[in-house]
C-alpha atoms as a PDB file:
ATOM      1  CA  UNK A   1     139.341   8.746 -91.811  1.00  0.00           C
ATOM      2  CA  UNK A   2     141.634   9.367 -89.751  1.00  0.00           C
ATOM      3  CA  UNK A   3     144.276  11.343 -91.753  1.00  0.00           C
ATOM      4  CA  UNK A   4     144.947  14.388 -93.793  1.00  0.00           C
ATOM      5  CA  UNK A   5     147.144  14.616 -96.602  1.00  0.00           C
ATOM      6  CA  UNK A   6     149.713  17.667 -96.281  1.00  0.00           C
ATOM      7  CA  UNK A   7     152.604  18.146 -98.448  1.00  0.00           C
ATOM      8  CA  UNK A   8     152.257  14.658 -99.639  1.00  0.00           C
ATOM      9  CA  UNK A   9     152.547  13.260 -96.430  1.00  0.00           C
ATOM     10  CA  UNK A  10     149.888  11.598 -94.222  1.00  0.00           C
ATOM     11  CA  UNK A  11     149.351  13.351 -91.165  1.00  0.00           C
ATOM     12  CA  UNK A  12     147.034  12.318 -88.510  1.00  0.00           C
ATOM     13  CA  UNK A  13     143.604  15.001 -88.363  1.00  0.00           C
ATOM     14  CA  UNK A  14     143.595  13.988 -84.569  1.00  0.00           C
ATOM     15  CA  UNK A  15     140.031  14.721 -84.170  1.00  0.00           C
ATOM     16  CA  UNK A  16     138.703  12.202 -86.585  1.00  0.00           C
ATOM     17  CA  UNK A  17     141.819   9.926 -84.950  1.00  0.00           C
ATOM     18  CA  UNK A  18     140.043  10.279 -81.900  1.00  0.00           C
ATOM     19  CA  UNK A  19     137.015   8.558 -83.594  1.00  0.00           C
ATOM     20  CA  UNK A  20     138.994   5.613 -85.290  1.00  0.00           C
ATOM     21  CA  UNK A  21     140.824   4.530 -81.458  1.00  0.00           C
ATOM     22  CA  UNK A  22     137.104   4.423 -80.123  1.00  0.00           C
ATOM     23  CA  UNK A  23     136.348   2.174 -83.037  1.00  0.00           C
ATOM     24  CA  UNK A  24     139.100  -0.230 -82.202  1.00  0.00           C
ATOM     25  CA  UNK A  25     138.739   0.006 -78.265  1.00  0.00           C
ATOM     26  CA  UNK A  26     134.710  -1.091 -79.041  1.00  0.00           C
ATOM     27  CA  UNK A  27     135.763  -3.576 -81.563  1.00  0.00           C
ATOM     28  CA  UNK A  28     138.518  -5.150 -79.808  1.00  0.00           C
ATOM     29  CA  UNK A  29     136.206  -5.328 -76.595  1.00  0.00           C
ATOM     30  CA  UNK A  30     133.836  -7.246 -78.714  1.00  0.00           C
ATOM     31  CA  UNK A  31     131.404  -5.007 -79.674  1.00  0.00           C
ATOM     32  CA  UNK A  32     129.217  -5.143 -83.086  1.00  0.00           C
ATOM     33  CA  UNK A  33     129.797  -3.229 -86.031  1.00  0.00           C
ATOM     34  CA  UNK A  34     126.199  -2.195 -85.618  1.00  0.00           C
ATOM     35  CA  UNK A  35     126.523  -1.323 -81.712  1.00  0.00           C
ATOM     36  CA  UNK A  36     129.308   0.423 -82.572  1.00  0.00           C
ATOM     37  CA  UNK A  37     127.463   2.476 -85.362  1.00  0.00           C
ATOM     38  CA  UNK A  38     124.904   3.033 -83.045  1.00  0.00           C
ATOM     39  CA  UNK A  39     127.067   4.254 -80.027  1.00  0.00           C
ATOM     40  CA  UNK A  40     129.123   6.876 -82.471  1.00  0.00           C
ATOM     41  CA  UNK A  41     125.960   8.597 -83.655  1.00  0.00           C
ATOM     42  CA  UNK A  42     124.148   8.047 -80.201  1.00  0.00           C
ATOM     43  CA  UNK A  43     127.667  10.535 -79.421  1.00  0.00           C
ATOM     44  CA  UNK A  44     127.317  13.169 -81.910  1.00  0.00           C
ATOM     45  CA  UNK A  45     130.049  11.913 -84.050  1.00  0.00           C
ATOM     46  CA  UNK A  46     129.943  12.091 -87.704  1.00  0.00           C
ATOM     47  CA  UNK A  47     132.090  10.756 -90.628  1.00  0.00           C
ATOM     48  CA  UNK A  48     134.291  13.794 -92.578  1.00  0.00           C
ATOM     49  CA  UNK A  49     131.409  14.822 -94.859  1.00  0.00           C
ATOM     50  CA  UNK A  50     128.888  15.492 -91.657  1.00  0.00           C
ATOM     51  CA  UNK A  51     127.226  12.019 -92.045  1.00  0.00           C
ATOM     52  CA  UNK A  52     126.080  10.194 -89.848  1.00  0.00           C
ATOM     53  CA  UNK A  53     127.958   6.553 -89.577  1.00  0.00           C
ATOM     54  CA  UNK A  54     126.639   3.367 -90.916  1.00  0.00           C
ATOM     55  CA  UNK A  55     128.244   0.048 -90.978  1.00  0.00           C
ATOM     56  CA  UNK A  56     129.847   0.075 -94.360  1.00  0.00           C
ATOM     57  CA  UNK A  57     132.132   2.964 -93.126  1.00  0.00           C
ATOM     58  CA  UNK A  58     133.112   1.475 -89.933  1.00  0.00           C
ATOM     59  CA  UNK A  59     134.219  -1.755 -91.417  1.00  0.00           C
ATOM     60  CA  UNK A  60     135.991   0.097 -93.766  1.00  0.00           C
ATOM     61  CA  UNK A  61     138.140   1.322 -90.776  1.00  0.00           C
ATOM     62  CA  UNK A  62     138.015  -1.876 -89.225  1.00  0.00           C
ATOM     63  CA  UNK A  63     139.468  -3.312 -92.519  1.00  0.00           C
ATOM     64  CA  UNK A  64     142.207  -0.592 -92.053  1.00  0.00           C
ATOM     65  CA  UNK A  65     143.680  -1.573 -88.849  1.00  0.00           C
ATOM     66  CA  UNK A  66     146.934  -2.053 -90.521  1.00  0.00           C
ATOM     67  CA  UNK A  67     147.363   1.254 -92.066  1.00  0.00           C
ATOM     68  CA  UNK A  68     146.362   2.703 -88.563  1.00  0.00           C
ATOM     69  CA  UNK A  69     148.926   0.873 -87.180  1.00  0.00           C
ATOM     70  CA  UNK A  70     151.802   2.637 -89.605  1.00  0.00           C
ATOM     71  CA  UNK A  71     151.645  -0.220 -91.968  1.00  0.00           C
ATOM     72  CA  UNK A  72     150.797   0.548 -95.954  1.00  0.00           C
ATOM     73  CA  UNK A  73     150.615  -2.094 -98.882  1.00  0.00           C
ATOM     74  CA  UNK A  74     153.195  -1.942-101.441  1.00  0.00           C
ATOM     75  CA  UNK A  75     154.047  -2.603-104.768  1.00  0.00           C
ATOM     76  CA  UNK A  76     152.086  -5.296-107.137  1.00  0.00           C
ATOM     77  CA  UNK A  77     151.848  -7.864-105.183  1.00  0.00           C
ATOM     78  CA  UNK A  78     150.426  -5.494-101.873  1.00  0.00           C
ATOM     79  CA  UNK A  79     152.844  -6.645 -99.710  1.00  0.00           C
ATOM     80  CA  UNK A  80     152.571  -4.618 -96.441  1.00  0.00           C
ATOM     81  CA  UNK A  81     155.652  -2.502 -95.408  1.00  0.00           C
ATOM     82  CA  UNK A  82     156.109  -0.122 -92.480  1.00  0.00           C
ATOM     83  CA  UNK A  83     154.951   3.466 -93.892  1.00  0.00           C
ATOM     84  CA  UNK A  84     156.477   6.720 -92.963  1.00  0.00           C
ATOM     85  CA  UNK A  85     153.245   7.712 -91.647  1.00  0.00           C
ATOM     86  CA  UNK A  86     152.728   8.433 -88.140  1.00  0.00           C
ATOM     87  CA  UNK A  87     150.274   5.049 -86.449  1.00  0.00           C
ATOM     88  CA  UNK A  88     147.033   6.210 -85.261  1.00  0.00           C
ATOM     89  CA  UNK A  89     146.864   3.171 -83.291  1.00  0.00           C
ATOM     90  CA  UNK A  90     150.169   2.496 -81.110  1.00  0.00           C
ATOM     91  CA  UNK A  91     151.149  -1.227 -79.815  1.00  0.00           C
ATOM     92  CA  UNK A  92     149.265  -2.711 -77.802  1.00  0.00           C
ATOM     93  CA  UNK A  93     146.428  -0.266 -78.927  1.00  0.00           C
END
């Protein structure tokens, strides 16, 4: 969630990036994984198949917050590196 692949890049879909910074700004403030569930579907969002959110996908982006930061693991032992990608979430974000 989040991104789009494109010429073997990752490139941010920013309408579904607008959905994972909401996630973070309600996590980060505290918030639930189930208030936040609650508060994205209370808003009309829905995941990329036209779902509507439970937990298991938002702490599967939760889980993320690396990658959304421009982070991606790497080689056998999944050692994180900075990625070429472009971070959802910027510092201090």
């Amino acid at each position: 969630m989040g991104y789009k692949v494109q010429n073997g890049q990752l490139v941010i879909n920013e309408e579904e990036a607008e959905v994972v910074r909401k996630i973070f700004e309600w996590r980060d403030g505290g918030a639930t994984l189930m208030s936040i569930v609650e508060e994205l579907n209370d808003c009309g969002y829905h995941t990329r198949k036209g779902n509507k959110f439970v937990i298991s996908t938002v702490q599967s982006i939760v889980n993320n917050r690396k990658t959304y930061e421009g982070w991606y693991r790497y080689g056998k032992d999944g050692e994180w590196v900075q990625g070429q990608h472009e971070p959802i979430l910027k510092d201090g974000e």
